[in-house]
PDB file of N, CA and C in Angstrom:
ATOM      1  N   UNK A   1       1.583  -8.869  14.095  1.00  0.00           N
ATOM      2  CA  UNK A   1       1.902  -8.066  12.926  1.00  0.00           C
ATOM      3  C   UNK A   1       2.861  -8.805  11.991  1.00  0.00           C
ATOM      4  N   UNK A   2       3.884  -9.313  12.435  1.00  0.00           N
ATOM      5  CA  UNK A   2       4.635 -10.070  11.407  1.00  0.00           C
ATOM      6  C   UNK A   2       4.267 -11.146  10.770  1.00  0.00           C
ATOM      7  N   UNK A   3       2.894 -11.798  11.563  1.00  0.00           N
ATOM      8  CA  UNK A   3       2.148 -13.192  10.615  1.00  0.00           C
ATOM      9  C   UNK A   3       1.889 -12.387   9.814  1.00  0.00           C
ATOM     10  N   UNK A   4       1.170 -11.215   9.935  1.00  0.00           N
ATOM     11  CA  UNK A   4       0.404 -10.515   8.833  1.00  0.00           C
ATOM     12  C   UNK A   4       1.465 -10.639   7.788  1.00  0.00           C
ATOM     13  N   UNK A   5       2.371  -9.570   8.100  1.00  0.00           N
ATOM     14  CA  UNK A   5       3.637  -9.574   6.822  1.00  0.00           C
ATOM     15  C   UNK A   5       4.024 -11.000   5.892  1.00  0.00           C
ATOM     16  N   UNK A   6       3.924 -11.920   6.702  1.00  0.00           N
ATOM     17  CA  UNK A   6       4.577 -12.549   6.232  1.00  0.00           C
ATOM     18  C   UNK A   6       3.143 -13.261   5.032  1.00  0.00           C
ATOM     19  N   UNK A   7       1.936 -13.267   5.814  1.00  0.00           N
ATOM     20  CA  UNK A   7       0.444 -13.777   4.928  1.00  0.00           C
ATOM     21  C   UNK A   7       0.827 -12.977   3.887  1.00  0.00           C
ATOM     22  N   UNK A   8       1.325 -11.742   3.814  1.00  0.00           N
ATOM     23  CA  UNK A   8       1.135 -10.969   2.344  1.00  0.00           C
ATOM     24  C   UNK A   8       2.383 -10.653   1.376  1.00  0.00           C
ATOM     25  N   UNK A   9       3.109 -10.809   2.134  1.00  0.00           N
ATOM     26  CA  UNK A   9       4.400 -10.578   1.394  1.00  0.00           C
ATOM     27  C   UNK A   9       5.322 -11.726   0.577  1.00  0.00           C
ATOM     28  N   UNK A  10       5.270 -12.901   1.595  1.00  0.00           N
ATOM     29  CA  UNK A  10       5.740 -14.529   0.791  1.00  0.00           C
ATOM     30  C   UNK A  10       4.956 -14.579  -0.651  1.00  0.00           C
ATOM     31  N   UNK A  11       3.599 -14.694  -0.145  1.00  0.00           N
ATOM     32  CA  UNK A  11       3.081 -14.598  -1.783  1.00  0.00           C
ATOM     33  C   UNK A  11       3.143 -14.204  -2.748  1.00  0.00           C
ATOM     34  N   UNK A  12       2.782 -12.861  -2.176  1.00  0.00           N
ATOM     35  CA  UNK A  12       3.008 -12.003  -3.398  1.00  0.00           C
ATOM     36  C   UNK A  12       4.803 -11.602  -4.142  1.00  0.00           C
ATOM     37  N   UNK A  13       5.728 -12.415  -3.182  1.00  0.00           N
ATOM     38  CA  UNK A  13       7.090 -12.599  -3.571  1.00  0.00           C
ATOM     39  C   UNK A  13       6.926 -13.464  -4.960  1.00  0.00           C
ATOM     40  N   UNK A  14       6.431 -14.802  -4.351  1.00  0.00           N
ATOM     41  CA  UNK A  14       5.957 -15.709  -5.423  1.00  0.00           C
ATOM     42  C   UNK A  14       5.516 -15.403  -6.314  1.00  0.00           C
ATOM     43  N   UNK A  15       4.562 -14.709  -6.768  1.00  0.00           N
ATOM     44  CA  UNK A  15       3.578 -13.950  -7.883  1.00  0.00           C
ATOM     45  C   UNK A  15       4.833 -13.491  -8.571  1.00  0.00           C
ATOM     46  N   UNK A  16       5.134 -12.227  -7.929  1.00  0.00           N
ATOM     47  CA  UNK A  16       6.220 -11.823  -8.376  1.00  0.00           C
ATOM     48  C   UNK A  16       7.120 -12.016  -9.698  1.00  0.00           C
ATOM     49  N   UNK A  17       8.105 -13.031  -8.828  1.00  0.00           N
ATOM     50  CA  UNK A  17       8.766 -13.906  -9.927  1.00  0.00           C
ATOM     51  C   UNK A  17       8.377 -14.535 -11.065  1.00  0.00           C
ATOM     52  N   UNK A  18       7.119 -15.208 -10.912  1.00  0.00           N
ATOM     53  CA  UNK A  18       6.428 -15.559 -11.811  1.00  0.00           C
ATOM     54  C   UNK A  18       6.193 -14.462 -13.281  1.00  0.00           C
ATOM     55  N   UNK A  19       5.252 -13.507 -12.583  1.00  0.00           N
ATOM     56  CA  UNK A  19       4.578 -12.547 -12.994  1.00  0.00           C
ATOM     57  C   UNK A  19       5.908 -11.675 -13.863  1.00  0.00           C
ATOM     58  N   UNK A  20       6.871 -11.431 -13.133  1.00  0.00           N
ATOM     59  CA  UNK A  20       8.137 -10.423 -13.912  1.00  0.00           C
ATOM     60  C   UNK A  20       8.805 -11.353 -15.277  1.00  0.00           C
ATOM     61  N   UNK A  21       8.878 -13.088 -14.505  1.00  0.00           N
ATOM     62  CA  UNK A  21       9.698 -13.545 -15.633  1.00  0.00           C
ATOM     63  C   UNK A  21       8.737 -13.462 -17.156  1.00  0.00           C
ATOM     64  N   UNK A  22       7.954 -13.848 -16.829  1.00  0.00           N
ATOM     65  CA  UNK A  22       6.273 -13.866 -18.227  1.00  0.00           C
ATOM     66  C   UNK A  22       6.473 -12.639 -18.736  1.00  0.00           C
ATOM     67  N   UNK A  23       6.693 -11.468 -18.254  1.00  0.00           N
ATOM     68  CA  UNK A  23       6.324 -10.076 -18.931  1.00  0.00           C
ATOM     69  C   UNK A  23       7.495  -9.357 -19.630  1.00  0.00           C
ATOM     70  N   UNK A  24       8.926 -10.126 -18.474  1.00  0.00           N
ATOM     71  CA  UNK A  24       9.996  -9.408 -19.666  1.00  0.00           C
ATOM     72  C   UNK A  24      10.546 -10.614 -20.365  1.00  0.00           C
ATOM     73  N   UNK A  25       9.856 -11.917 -20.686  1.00  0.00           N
ATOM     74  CA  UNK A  25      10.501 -12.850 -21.673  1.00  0.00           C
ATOM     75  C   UNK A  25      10.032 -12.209 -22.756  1.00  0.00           C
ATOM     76  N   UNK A  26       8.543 -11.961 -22.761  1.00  0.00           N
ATOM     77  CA  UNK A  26       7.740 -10.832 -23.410  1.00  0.00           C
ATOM     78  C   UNK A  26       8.149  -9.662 -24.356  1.00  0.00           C
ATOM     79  N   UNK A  27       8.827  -8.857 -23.138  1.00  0.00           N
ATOM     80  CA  UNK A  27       8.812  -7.157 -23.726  1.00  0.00           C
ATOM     81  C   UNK A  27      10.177  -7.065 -22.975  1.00  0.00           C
ATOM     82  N   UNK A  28      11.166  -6.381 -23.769  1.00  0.00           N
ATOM     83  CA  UNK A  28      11.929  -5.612 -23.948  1.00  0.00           C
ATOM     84  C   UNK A  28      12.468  -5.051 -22.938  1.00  0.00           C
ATOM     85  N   UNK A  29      13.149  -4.611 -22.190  1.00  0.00           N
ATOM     86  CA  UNK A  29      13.087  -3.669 -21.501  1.00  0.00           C
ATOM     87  C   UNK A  29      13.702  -2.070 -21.629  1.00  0.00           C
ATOM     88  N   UNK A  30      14.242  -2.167 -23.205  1.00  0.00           N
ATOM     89  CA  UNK A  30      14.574  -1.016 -23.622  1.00  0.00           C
ATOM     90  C   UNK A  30      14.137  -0.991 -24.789  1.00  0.00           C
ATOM     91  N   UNK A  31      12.680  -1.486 -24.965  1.00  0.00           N
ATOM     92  CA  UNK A  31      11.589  -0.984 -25.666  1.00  0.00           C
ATOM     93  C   UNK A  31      10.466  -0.443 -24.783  1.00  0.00           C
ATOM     94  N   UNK A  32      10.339  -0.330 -23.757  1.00  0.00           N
ATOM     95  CA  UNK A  32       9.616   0.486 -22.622  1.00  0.00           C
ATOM     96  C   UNK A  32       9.216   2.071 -23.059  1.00  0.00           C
ATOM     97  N   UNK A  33       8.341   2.607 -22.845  1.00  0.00           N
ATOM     98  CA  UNK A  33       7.977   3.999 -22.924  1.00  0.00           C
ATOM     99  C   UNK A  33       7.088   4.141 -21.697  1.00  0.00           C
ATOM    100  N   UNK A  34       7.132   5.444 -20.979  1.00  0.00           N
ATOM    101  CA  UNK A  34       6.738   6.459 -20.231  1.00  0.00           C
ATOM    102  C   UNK A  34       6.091   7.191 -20.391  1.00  0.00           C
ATOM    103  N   UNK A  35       4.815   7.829 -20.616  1.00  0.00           N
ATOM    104  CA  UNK A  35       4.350   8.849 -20.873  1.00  0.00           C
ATOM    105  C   UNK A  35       4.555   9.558 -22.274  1.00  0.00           C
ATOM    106  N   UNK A  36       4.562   8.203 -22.960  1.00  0.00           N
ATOM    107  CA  UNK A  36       5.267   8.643 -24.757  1.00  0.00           C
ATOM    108  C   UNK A  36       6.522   8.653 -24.771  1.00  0.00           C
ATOM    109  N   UNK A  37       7.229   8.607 -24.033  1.00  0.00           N
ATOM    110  CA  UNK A  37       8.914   8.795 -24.105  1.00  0.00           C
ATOM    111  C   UNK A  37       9.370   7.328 -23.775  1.00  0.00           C
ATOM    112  N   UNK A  38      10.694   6.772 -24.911  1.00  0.00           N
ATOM    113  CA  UNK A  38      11.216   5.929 -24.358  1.00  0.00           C
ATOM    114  C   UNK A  38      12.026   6.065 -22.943  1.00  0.00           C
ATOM    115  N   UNK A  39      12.622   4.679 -22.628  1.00  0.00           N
ATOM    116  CA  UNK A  39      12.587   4.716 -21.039  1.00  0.00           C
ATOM    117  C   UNK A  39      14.295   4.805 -21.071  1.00  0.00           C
ATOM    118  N   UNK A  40      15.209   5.874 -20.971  1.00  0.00           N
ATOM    119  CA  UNK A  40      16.443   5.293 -20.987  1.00  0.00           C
ATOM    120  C   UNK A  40      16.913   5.107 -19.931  1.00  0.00           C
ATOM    121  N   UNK A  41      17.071   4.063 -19.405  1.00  0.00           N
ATOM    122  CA  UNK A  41      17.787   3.219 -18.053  1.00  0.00           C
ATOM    123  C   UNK A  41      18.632   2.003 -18.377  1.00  0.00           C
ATOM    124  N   UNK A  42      19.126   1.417 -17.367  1.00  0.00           N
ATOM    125  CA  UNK A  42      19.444   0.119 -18.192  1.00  0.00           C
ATOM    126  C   UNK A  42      18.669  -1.001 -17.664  1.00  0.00           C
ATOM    127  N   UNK A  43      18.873  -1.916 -18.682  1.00  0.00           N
ATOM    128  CA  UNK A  43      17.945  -3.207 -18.402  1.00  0.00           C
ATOM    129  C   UNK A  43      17.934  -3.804 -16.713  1.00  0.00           C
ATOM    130  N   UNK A  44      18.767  -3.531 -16.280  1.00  0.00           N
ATOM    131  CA  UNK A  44      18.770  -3.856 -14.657  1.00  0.00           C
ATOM    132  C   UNK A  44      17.777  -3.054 -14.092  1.00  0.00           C
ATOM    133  N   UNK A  45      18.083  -1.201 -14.530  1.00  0.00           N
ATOM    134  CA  UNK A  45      17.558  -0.456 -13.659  1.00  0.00           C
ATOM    135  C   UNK A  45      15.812  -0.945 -13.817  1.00  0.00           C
ATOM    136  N   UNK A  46      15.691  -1.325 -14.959  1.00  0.00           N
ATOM    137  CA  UNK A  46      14.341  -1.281 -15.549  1.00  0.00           C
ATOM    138  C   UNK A  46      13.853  -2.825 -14.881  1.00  0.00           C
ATOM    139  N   UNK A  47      14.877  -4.067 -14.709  1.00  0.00           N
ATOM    140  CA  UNK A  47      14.139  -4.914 -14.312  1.00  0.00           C
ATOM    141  C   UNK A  47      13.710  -4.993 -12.551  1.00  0.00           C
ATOM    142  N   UNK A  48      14.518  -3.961 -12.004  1.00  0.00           N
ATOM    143  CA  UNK A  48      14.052  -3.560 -10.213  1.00  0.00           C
ATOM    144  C   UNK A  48      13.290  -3.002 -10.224  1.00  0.00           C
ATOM    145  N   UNK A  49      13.130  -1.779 -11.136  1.00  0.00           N
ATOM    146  CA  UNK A  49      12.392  -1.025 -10.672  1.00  0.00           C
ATOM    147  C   UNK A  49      10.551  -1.785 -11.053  1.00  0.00           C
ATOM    148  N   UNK A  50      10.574  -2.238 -12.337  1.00  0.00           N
ATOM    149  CA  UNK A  50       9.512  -3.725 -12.818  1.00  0.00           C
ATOM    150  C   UNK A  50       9.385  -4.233 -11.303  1.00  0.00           C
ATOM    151  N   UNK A  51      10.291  -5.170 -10.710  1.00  0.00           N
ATOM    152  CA  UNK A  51       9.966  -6.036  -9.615  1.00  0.00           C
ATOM    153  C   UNK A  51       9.150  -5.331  -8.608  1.00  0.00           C
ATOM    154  N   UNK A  52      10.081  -4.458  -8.252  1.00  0.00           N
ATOM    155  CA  UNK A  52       9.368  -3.270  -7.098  1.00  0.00           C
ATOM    156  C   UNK A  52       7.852  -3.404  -6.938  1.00  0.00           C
ATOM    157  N   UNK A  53       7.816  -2.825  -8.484  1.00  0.00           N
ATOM    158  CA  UNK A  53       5.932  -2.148  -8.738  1.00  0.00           C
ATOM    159  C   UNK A  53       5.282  -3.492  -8.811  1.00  0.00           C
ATOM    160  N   UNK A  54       5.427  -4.396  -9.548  1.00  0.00           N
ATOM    161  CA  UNK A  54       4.538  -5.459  -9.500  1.00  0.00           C
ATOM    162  C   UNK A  54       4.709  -5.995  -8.440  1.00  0.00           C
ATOM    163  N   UNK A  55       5.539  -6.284  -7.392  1.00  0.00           N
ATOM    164  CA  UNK A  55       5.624  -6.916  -6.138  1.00  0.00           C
ATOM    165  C   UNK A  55       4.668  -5.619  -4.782  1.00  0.00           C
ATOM    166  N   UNK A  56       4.448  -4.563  -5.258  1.00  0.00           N
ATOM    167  CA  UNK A  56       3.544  -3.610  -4.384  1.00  0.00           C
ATOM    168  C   UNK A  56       2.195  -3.961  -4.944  1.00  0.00           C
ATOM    169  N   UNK A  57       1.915  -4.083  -5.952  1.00  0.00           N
ATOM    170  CA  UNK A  57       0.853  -4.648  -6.709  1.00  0.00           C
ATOM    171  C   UNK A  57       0.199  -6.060  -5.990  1.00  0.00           C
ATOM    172  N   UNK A  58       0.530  -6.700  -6.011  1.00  0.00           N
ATOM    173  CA  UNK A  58       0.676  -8.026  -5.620  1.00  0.00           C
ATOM    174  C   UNK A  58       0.427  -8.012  -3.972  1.00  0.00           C
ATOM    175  N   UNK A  59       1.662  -7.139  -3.474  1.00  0.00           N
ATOM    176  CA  UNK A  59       1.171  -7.408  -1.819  1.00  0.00           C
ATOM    177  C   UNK A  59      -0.554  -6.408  -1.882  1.00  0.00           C
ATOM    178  N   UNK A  60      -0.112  -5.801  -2.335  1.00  0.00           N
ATOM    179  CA  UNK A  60      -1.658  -4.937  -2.083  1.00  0.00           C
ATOM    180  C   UNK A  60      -3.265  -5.940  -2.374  1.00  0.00           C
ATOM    181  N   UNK A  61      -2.877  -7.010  -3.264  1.00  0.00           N
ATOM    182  CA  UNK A  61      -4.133  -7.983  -3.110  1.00  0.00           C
ATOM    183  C   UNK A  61      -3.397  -8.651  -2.559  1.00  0.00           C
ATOM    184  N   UNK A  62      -3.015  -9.343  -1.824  1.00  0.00           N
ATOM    185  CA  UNK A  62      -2.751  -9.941  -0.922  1.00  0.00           C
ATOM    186  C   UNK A  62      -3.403  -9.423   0.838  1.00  0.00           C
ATOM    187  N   UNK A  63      -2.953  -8.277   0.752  1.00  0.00           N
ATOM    188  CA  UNK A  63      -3.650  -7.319   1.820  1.00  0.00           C
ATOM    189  C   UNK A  63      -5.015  -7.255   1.962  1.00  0.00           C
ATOM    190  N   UNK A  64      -5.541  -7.134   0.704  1.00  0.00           N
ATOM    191  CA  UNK A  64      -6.939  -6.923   1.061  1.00  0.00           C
ATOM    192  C   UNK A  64      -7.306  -8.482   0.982  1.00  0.00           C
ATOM    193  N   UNK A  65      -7.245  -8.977   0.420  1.00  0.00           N
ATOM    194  CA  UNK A  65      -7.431 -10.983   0.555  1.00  0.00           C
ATOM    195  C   UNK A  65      -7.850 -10.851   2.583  1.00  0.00           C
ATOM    196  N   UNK A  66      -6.568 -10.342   3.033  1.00  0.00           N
ATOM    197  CA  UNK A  66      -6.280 -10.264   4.376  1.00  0.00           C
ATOM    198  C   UNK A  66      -7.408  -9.983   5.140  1.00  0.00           C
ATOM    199  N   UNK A  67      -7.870  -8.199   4.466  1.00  0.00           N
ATOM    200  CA  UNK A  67      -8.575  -7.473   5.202  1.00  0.00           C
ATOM    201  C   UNK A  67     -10.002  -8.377   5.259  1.00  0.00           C
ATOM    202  N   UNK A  68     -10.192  -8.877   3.799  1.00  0.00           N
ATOM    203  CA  UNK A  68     -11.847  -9.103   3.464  1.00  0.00           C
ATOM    204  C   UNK A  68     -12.088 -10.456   4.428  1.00  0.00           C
ATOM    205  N   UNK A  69     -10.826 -11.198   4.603  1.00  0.00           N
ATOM    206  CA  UNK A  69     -11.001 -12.187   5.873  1.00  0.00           C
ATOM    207  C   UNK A  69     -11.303 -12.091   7.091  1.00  0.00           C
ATOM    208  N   UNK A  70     -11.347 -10.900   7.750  1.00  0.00           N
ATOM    209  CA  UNK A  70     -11.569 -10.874   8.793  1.00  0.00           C
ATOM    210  C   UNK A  70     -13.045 -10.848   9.560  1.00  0.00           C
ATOM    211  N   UNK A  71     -13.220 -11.867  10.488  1.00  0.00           N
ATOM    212  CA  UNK A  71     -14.548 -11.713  11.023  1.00  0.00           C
ATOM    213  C   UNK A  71     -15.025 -10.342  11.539  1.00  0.00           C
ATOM    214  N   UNK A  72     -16.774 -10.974  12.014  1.00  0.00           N
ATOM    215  CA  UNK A  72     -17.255  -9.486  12.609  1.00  0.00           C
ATOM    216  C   UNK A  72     -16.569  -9.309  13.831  1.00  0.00           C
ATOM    217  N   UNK A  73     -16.158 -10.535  14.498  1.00  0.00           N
ATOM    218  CA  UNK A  73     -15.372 -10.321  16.023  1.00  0.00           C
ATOM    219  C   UNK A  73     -13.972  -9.431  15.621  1.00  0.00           C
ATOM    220  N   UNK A  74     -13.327  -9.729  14.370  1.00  0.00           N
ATOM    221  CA  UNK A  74     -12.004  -8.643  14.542  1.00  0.00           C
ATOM    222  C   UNK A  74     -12.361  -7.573  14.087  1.00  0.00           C
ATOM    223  N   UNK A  75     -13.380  -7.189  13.341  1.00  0.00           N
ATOM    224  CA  UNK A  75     -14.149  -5.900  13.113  1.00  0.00           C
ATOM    225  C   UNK A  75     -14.384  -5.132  14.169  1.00  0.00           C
ATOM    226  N   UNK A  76     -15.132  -5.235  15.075  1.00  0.00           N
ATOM    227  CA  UNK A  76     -15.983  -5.096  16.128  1.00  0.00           C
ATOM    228  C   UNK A  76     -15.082  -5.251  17.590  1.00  0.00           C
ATOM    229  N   UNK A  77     -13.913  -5.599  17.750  1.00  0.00           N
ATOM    230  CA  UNK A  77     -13.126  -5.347  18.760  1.00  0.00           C
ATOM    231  C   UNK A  77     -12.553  -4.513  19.159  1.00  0.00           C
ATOM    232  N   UNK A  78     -12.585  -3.752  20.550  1.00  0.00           N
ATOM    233  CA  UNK A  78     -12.528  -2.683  20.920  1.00  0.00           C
ATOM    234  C   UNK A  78     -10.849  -2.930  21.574  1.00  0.00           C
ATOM    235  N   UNK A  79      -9.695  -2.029  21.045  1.00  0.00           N
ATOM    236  CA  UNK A  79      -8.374  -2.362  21.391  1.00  0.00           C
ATOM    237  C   UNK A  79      -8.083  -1.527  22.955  1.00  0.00           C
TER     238      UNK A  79
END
């Protein structure tokens, strides 16, 4: 279980960083809106809570990368 974690989570750490620095060199973070409403937080709250979601994003293809790897033998094994 922890190879697993670690197959999906290092990466998508990587992505991550990447992916957050590109989007708020970009945009604002207290030009943000919600559901039509601006976002009032502060730029911190707004750049964790950013990391968070795109880093769940990220492990989640990473995960399935995971899943779609697996042979018919780990399919088909009876625990």
């Amino acid at each position: 279980m922890g190879k697993w974690l670690m197959l999906i989570l290092w990466p998508s750490f990587i992505v991550v960083c990447i992916a957050e620095g590109v989007f708020f060199t970009l945009i604002d973070p207290q030009e943000l809106y919600l559901l039509g409403e601006p976002i009032h937080w502060s730029a911190t709250a707004v750049y964790s809570v950013g990391f968070f979601l795109f880093w769940a994003v990220a492990a989640a293809s990473s995960a399935f990368t995971c899943f779609l790897q697996r042979t018919a033998g780990d399919v088909n094994r009876q625990s």
